[in-house]
C-alpha atoms as a PDB file:
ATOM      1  CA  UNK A   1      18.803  -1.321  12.765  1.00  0.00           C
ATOM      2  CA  UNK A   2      19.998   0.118   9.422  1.00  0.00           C
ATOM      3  CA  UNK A   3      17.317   1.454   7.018  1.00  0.00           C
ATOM      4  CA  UNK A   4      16.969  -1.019   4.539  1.00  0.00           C
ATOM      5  CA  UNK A   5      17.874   0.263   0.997  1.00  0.00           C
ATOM      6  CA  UNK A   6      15.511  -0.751  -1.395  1.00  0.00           C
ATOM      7  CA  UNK A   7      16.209  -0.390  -5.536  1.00  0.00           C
ATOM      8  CA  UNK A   8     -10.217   7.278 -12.287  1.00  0.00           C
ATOM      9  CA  UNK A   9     -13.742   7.979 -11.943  1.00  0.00           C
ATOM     10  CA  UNK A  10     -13.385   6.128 -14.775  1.00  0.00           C
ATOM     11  CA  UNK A  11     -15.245   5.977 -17.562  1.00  0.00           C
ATOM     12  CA  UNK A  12     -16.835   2.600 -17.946  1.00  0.00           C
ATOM     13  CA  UNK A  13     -18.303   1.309 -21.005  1.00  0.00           C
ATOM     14  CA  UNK A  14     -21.875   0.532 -20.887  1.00  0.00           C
ATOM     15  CA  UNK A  15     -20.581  -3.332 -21.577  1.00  0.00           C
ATOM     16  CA  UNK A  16     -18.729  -3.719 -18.400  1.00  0.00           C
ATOM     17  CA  UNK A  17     -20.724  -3.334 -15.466  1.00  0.00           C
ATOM     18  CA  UNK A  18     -18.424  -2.030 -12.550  1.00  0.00           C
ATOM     19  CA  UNK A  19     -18.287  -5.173 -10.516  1.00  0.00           C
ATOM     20  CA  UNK A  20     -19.544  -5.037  -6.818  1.00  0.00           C
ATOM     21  CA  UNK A  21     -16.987  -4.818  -4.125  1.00  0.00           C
ATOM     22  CA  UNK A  22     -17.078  -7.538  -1.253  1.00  0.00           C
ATOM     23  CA  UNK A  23     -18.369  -6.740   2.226  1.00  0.00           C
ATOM     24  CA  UNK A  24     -15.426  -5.180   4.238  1.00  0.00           C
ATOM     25  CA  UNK A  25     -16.143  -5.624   7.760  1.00  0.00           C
ATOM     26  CA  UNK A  26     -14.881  -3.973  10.686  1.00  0.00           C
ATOM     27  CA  UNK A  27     -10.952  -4.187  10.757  1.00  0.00           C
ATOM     28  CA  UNK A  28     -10.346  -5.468  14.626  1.00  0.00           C
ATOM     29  CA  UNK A  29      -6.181  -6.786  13.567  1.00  0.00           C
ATOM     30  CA  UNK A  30      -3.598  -4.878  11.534  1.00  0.00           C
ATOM     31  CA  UNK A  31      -0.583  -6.567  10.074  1.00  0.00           C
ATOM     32  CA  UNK A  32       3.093  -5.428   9.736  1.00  0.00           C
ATOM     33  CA  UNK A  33       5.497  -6.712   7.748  1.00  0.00           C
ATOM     34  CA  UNK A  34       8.649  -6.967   9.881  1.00  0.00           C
ATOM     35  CA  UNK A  35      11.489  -7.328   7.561  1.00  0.00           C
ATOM     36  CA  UNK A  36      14.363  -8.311   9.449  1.00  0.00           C
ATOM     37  CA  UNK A  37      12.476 -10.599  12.079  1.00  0.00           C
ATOM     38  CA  UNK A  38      10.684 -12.838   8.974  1.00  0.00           C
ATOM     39  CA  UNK A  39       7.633 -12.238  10.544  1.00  0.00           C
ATOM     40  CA  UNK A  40       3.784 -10.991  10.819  1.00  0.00           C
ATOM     41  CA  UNK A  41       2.789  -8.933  13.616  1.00  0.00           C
ATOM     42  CA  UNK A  42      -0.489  -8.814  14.491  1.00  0.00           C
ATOM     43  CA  UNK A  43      -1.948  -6.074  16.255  1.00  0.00           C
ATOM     44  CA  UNK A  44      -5.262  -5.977  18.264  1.00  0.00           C
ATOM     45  CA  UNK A  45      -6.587  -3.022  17.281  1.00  0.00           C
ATOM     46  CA  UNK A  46      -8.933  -2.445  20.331  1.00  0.00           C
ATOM     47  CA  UNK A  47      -5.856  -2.961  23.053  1.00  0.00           C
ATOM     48  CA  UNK A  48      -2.946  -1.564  20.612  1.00  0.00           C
ATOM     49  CA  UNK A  49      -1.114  -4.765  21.800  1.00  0.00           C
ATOM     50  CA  UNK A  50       0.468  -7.762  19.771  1.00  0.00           C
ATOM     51  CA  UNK A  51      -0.958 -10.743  19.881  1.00  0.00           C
ATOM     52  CA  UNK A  52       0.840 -13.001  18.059  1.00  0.00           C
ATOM     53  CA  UNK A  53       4.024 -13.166  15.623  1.00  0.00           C
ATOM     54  CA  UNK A  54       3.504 -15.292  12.545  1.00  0.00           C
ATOM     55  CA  UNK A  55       6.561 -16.890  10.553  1.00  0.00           C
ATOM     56  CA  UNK A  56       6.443 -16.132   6.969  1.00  0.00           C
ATOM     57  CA  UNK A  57       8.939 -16.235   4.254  1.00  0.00           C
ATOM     58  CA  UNK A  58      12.259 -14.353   3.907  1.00  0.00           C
ATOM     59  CA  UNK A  59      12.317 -10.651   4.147  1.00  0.00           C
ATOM     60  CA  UNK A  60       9.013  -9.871   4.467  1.00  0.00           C
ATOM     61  CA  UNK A  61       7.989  -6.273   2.693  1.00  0.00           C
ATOM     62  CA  UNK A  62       4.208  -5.620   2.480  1.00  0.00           C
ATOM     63  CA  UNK A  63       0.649  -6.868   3.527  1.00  0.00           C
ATOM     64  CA  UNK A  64      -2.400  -6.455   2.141  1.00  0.00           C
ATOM     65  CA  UNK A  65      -5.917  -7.820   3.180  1.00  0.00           C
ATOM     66  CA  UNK A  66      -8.703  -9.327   1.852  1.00  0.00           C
ATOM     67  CA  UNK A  67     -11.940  -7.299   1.801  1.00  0.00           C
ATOM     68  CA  UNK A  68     -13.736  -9.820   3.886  1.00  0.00           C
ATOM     69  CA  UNK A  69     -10.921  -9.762   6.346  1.00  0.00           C
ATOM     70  CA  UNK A  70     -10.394 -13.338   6.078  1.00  0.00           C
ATOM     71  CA  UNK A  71      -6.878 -13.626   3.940  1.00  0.00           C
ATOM     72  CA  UNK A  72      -3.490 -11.290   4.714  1.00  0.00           C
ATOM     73  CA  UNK A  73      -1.173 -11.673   1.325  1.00  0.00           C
ATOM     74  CA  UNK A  74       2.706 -11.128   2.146  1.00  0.00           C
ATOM     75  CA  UNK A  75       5.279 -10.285  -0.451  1.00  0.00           C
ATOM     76  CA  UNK A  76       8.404 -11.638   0.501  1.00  0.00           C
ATOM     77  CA  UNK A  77      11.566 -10.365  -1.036  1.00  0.00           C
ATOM     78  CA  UNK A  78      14.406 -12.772  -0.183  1.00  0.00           C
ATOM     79  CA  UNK A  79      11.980 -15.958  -1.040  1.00  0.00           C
ATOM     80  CA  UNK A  80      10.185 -14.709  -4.028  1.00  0.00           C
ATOM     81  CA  UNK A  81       6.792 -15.993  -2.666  1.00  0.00           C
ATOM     82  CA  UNK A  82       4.032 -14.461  -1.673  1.00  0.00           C
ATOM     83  CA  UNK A  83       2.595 -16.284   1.617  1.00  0.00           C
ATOM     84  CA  UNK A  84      -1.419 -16.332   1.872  1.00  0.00           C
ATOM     85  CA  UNK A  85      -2.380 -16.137   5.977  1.00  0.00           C
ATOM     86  CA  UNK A  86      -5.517 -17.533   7.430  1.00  0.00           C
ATOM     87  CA  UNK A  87      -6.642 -14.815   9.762  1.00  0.00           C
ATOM     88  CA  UNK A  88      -8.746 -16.916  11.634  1.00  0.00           C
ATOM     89  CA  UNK A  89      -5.575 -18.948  12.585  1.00  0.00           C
ATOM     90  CA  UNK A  90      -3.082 -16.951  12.022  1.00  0.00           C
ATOM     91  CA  UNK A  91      -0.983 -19.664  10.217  1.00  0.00           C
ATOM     92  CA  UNK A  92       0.238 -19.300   6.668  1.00  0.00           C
ATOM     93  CA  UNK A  93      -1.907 -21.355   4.594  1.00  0.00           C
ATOM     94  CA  UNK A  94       0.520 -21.159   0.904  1.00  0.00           C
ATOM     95  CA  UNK A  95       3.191 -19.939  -0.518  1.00  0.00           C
ATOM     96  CA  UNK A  96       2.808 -18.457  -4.096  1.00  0.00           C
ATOM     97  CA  UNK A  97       6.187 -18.529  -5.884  1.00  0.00           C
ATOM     98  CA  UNK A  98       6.100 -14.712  -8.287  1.00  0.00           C
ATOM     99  CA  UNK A  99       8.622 -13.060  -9.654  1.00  0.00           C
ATOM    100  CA  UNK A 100      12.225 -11.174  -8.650  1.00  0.00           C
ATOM    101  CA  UNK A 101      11.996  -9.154  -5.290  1.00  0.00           C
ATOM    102  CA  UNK A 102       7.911  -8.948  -5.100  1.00  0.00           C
ATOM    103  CA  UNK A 103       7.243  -5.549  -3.079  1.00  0.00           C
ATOM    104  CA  UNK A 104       3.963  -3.770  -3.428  1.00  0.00           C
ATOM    105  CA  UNK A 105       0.796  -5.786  -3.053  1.00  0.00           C
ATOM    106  CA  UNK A 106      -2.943  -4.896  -3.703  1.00  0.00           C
ATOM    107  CA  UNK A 107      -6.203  -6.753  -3.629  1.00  0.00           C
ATOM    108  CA  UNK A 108      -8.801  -6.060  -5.923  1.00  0.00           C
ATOM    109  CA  UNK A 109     -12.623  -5.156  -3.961  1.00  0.00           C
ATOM    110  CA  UNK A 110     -13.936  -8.746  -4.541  1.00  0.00           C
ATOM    111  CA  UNK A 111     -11.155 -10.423  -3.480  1.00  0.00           C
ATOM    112  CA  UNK A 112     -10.592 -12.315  -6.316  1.00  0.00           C
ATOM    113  CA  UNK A 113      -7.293 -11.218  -7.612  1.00  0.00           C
ATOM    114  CA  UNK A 114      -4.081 -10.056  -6.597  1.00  0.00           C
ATOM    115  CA  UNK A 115      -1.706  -7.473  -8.095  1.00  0.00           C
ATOM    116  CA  UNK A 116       2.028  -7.958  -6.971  1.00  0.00           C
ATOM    117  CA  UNK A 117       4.843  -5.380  -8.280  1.00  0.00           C
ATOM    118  CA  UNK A 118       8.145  -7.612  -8.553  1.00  0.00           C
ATOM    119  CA  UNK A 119      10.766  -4.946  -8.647  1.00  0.00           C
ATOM    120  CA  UNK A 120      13.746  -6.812 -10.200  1.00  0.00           C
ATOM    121  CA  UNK A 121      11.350  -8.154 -13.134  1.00  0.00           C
ATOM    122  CA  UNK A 122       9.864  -4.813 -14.131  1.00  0.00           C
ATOM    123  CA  UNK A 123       6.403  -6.727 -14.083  1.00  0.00           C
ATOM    124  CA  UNK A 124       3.170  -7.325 -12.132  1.00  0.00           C
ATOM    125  CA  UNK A 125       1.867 -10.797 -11.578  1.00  0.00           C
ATOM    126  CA  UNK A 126      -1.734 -11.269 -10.986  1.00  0.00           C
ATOM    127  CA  UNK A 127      -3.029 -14.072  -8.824  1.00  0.00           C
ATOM    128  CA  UNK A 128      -6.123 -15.630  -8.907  1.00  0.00           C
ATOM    129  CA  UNK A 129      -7.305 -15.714  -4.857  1.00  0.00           C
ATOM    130  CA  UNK A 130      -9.419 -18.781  -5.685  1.00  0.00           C
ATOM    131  CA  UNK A 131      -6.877 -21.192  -6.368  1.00  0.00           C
ATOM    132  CA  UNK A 132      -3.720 -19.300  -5.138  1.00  0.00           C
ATOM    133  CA  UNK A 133      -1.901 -19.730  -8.606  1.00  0.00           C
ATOM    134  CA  UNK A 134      -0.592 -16.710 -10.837  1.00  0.00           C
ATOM    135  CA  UNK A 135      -2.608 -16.255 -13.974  1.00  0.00           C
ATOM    136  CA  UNK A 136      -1.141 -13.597 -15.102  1.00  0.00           C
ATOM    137  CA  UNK A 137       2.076 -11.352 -15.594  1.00  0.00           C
ATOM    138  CA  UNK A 138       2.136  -7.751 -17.175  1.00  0.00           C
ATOM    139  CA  UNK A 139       5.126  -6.071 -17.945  1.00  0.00           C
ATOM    140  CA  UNK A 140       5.413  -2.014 -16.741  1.00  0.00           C
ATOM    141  CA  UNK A 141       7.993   0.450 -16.161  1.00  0.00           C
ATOM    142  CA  UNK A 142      11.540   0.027 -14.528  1.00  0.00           C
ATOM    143  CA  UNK A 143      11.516  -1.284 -11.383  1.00  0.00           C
ATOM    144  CA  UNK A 144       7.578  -1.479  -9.694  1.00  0.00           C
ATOM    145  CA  UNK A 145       7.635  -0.266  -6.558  1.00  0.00           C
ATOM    146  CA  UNK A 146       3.831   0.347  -5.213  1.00  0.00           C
ATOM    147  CA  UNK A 147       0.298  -0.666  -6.853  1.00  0.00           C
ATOM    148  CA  UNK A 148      -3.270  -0.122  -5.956  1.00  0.00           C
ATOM    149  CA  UNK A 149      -6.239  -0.242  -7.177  1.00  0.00           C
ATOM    150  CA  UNK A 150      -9.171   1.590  -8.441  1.00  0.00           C
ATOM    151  CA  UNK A 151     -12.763   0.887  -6.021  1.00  0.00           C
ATOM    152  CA  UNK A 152     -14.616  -0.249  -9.134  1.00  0.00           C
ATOM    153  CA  UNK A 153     -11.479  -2.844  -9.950  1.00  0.00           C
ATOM    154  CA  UNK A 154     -11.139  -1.892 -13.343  1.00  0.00           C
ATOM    155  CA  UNK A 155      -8.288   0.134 -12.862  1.00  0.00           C
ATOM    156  CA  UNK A 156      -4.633  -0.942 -11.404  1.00  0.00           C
ATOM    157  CA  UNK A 157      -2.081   1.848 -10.579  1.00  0.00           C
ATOM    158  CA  UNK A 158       2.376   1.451 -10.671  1.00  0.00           C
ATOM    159  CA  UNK A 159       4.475   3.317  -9.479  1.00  0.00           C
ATOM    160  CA  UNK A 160       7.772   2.847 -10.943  1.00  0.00           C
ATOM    161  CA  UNK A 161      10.887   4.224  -9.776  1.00  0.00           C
ATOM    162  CA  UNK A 162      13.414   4.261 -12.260  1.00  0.00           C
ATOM    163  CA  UNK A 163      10.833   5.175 -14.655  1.00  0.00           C
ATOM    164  CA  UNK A 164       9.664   8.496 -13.137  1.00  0.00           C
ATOM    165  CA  UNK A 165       6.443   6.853 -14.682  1.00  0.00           C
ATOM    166  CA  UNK A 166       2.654   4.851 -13.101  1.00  0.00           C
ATOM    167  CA  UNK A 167       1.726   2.466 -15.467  1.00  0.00           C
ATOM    168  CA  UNK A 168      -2.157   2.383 -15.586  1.00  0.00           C
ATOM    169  CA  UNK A 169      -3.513  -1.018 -16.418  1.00  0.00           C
ATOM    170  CA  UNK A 170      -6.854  -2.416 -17.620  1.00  0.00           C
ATOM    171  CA  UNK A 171      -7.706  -5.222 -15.024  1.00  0.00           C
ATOM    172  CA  UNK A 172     -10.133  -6.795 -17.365  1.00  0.00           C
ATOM    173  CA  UNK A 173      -7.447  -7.320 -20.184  1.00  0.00           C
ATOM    174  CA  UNK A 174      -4.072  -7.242 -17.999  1.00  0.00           C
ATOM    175  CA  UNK A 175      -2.661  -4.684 -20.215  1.00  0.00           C
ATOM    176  CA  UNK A 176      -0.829  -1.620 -19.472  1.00  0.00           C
ATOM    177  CA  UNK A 177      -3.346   1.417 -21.550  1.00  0.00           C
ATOM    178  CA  UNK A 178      -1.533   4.216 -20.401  1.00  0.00           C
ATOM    179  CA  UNK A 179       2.015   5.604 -18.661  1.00  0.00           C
ATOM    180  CA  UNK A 180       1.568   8.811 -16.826  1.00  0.00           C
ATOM    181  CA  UNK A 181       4.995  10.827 -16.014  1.00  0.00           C
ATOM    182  CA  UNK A 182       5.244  12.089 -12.592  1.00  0.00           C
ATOM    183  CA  UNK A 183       8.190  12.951 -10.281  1.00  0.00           C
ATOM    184  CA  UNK A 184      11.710  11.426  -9.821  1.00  0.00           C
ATOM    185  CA  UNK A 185      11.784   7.958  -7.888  1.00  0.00           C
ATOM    186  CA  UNK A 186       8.053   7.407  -7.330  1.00  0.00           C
ATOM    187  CA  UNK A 187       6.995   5.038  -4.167  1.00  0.00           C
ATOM    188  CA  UNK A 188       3.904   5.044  -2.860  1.00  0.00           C
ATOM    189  CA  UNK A 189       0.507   5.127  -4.628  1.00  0.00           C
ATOM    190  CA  UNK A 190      -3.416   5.821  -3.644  1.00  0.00           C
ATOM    191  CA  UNK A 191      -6.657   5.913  -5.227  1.00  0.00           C
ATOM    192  CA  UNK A 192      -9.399   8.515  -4.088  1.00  0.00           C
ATOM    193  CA  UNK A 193     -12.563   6.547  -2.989  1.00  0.00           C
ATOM    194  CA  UNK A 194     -14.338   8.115  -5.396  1.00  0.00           C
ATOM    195  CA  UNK A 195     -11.597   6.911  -8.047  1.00  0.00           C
ATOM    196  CA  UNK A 196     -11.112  10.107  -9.842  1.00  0.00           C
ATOM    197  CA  UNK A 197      -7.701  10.925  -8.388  1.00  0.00           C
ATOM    198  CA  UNK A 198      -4.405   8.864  -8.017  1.00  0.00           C
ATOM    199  CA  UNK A 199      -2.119  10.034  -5.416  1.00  0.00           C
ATOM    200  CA  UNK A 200       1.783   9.312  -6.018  1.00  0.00           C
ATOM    201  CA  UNK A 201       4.853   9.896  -4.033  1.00  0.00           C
ATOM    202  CA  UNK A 202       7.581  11.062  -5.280  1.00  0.00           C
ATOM    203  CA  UNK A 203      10.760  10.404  -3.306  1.00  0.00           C
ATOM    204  CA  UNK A 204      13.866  12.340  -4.982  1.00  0.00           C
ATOM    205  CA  UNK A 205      11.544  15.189  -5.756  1.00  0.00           C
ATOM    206  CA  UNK A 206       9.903  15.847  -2.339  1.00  0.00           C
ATOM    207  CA  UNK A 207       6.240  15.872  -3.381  1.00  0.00           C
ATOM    208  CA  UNK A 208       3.053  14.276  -4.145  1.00  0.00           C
ATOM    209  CA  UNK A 209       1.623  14.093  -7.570  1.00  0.00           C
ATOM    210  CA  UNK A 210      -2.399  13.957  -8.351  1.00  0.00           C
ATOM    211  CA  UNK A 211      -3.370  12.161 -11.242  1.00  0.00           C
ATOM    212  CA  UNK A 212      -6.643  12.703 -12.680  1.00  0.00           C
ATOM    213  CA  UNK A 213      -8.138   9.191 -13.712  1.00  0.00           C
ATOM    214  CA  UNK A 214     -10.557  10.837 -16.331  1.00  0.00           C
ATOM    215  CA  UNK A 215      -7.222  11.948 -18.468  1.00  0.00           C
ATOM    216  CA  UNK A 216      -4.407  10.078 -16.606  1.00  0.00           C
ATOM    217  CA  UNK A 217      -2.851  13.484 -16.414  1.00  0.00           C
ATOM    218  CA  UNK A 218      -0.982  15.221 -13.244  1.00  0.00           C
ATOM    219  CA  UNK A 219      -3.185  17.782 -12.322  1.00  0.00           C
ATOM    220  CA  UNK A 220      -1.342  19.082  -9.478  1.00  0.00           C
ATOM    221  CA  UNK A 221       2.337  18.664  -7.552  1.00  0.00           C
ATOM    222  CA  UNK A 222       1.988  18.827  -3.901  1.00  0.00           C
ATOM    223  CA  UNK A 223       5.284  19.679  -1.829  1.00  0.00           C
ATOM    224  CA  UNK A 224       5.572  17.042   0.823  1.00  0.00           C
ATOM    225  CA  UNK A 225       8.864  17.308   3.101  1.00  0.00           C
ATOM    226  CA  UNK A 226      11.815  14.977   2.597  1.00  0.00           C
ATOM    227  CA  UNK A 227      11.322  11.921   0.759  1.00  0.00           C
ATOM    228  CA  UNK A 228       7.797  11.088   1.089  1.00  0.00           C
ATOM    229  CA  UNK A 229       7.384   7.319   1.024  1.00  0.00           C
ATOM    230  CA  UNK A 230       4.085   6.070   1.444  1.00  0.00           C
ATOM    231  CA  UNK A 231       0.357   7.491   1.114  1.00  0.00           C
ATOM    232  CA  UNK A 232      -2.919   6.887   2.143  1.00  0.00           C
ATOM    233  CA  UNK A 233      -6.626   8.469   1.767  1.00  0.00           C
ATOM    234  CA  UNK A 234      -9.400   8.837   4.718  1.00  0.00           C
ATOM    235  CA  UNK A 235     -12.496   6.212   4.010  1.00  0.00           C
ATOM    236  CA  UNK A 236     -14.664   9.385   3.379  1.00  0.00           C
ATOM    237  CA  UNK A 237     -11.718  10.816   0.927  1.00  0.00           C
ATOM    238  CA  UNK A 238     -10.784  13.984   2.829  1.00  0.00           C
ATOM    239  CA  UNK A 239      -7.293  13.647   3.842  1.00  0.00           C
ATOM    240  CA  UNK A 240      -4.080  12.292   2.971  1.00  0.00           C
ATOM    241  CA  UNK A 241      -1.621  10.916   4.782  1.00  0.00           C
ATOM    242  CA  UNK A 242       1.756  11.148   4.054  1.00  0.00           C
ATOM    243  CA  UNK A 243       5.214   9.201   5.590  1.00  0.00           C
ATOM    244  CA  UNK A 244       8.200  11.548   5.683  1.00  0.00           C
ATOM    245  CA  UNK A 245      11.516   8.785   5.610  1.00  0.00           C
ATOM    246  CA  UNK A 246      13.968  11.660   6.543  1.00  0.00           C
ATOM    247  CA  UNK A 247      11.492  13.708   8.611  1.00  0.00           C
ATOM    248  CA  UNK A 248      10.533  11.200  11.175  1.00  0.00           C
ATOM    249  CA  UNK A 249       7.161  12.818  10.822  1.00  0.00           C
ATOM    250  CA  UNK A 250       3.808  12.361   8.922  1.00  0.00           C
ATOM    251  CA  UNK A 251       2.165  14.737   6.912  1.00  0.00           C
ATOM    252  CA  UNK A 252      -1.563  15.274   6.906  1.00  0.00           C
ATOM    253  CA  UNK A 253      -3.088  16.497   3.500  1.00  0.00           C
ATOM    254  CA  UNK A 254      -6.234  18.126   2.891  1.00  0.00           C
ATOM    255  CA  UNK A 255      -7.358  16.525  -0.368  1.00  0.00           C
ATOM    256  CA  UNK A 256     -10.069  19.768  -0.983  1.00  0.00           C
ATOM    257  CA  UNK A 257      -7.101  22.440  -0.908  1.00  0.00           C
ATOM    258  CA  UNK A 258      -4.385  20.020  -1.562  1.00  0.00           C
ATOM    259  CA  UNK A 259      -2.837  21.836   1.226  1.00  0.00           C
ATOM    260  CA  UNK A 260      -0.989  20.680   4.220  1.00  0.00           C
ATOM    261  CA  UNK A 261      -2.799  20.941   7.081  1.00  0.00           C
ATOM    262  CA  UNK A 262      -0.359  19.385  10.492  1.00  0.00           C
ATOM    263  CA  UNK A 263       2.205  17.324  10.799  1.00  0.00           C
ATOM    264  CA  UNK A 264       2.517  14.372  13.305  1.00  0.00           C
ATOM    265  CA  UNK A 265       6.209  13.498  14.831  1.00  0.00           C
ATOM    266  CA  UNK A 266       5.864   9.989  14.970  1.00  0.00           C
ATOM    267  CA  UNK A 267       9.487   7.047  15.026  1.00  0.00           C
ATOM    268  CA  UNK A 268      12.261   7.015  13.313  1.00  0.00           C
ATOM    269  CA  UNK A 269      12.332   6.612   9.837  1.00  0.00           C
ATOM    270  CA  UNK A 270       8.322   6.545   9.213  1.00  0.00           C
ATOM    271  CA  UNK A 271       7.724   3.882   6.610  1.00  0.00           C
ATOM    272  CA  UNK A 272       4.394   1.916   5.981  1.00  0.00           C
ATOM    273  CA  UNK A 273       1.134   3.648   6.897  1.00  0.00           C
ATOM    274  CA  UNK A 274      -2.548   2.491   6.677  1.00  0.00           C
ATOM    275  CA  UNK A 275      -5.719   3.972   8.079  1.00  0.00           C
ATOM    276  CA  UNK A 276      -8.841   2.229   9.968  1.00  0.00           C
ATOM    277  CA  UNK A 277     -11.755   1.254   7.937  1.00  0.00           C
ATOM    278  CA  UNK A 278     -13.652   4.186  10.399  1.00  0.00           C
ATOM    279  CA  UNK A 279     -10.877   6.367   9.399  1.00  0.00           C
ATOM    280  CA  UNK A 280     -10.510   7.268  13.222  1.00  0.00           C
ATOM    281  CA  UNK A 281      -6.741   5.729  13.097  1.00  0.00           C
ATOM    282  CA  UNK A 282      -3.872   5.771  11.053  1.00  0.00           C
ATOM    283  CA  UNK A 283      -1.033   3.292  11.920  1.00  0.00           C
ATOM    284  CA  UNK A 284       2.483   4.032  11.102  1.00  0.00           C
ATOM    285  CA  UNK A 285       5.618   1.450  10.850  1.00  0.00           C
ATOM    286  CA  UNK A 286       8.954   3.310  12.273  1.00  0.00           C
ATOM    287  CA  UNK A 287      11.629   0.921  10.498  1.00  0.00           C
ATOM    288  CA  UNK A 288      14.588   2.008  12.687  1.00  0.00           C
ATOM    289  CA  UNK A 289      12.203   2.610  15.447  1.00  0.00           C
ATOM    290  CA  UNK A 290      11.074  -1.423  15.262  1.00  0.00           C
ATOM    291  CA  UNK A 291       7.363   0.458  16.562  1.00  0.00           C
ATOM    292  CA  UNK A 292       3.963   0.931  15.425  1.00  0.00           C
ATOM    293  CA  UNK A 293       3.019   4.489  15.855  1.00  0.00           C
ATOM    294  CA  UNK A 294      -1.181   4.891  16.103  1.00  0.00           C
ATOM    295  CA  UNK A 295      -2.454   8.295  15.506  1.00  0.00           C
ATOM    296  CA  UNK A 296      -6.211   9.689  16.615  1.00  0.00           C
ATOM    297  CA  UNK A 297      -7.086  11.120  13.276  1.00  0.00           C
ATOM    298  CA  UNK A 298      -9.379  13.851  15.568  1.00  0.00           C
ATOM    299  CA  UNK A 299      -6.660  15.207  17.200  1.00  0.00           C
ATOM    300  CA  UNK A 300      -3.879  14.432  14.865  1.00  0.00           C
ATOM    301  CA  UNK A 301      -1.850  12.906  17.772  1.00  0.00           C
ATOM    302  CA  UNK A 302       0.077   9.886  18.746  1.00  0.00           C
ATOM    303  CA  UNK A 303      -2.006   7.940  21.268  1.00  0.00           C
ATOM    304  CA  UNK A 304       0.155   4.795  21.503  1.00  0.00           C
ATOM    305  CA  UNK A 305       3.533   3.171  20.167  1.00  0.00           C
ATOM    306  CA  UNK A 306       3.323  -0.041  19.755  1.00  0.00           C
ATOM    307  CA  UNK A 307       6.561  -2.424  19.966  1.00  0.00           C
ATOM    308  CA  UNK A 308       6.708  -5.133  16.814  1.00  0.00           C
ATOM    309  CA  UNK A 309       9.440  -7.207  14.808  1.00  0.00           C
ATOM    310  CA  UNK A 310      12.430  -6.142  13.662  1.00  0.00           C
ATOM    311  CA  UNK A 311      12.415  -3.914  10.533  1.00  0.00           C
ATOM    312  CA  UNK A 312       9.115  -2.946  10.661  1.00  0.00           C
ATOM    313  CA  UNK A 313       8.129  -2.083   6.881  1.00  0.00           C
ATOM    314  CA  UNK A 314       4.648  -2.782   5.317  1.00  0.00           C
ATOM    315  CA  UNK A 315       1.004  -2.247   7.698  1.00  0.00           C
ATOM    316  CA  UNK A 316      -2.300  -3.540   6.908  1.00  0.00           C
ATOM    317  CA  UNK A 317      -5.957  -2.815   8.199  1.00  0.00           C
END
């Protein structure tokens, strides 16, 4: 299949109270977006088998779950929707018409909102979980790629790519405070557990910056092999993890030393990657490789490669 080409601690007033995040149980499913099949896959994440495939809309790029585990959000590129899935059922419950080409999706720690980056409208479009309608839209830089957001909720981070720019916005407002400059064509984006760092990818310039939420400056440019897509931090905040597109490899990142510590072969084409709520695994979509690849975060090892969809792009704990 052909690779598919695709365009703090913070300071917190004493008025807002940082809101309290919902309980996150234990993950036992992960979804991945398979792009080319229109589907879900669901993963059991005891057997590293799938269980079931679930129809959603066209082109399928990311997944994102609610804290509770209840609700899996979908952006879906060729239908402009995002669809909501019932995990209990594993049927799609709505579909949430956003903007043009939604790709990155986040959920805030309460589960009541949703941030999606629609690429080809340079903005974000907030949804309120509660009653599945958008409430908001927010324009940022030039074509959104990633967001995420801070553990407190205050905070939302964008990466945008032909903007060499993450927009930082106030989730209490829905405006954009800030616009840090990183590297050239910035993907993927992380927040530190603690929230005083943002992680970025940077794809054209082969590194990862670190953004210090206190001053929404780059503190430091890690070098990260070629074209680092995707990133993700440990629960307890001690490593990063790092697809390599070109490498067919994953990088592991030790957040202390901001040095590189291994690095994992994994498929082809290493895409999407999310760790376990334990931080034991980290799970690893192989777009040409139509696999999952699960690695033991002990031993920094592949321990099973699990066959989804077609076009495997976006995962989800």
């Amino acid at each position: 299949m052909a690779v598919v080409a695709i365009a703090a601690e913070l300071v917190i007033p004493a008025a807002m109270a940082t809101p309290a995040a919902a309980t996150t149980p234990p993950a036992k499913f992960i979804y991945v977006a398979n792009t080319q099949s229109d589907t879900v896959s669901v993963i059991n994440a005891t057997t590293n088998e799938v269980i079931t495939a679930i129809p959603v809309g066209r082109n399928p790029l990311e997944v994102a779950v609610s804290p509770s585990g209840a609700r899996a959000y979908v952006t879906n590129q060729g239908s402009d929707v995002v669809s909501v899935i019932n995990t209990a059922t594993n049927k799609v419950t709505a579909a949430i018409p956003v903007n043009d080409y939604p790709l990155g999706i986040a959920v805030s720690p309460r589960g009541t909102r949703v941030y999606v980056a629609n690429t080809q409208s340079d903005i974000v479009s907030v949804i309120n979980t509660a009653t599945n309608k958008v409430i908001a839209t927010i324009p940022v830089g030039h074509h959104p790629f990633r967001v995420a957001v801070s553990p407190n909720g205050t905070r939302a981070y964008v990466t945008n790519q032909d903007s060499d720019s993450v927009s930082v916005i106030n989730t209490v407002t829905n405006k954009v405070i800030t616009t840090v400059p990183v590297g050239r064509n910035p993907f993927g984006v992380a927040v530190s557990p603690d929230g005083a760092r943002v992680y970025v990818t940077n794809q054209d310039s082969d590194s990862v910056s670190v953004i210090d939420t206190a001053t929404n400056q780059v503190t430091t440019t890690i070098p990260a092999g070629r074209h680092p897509f995707r990133i993700v931090i440990s629960p307890n905040g001690a490593h990063a993890y790092v697809t390599n597109l070109d490498s067919d490899s994953v990088l592991v990142i030790d957040t202390a030393t901001n040095a590189i510590t291994t690095t994992v072969p994994v498929g082809r084409n290493p895409f999407g990657v999310a760790v376990s709520r334990s931080g034991t695994r980290v799970y690893v979509t192989n777009l040409s490789s139509d696999s999952v690849s699960v690695i033991d975060t002990a031993t920094n090892e592949v321990i099973a490669t699990v066959p989804v969809g077609d076009g495997p792009f976006g995962v989800a704990v």
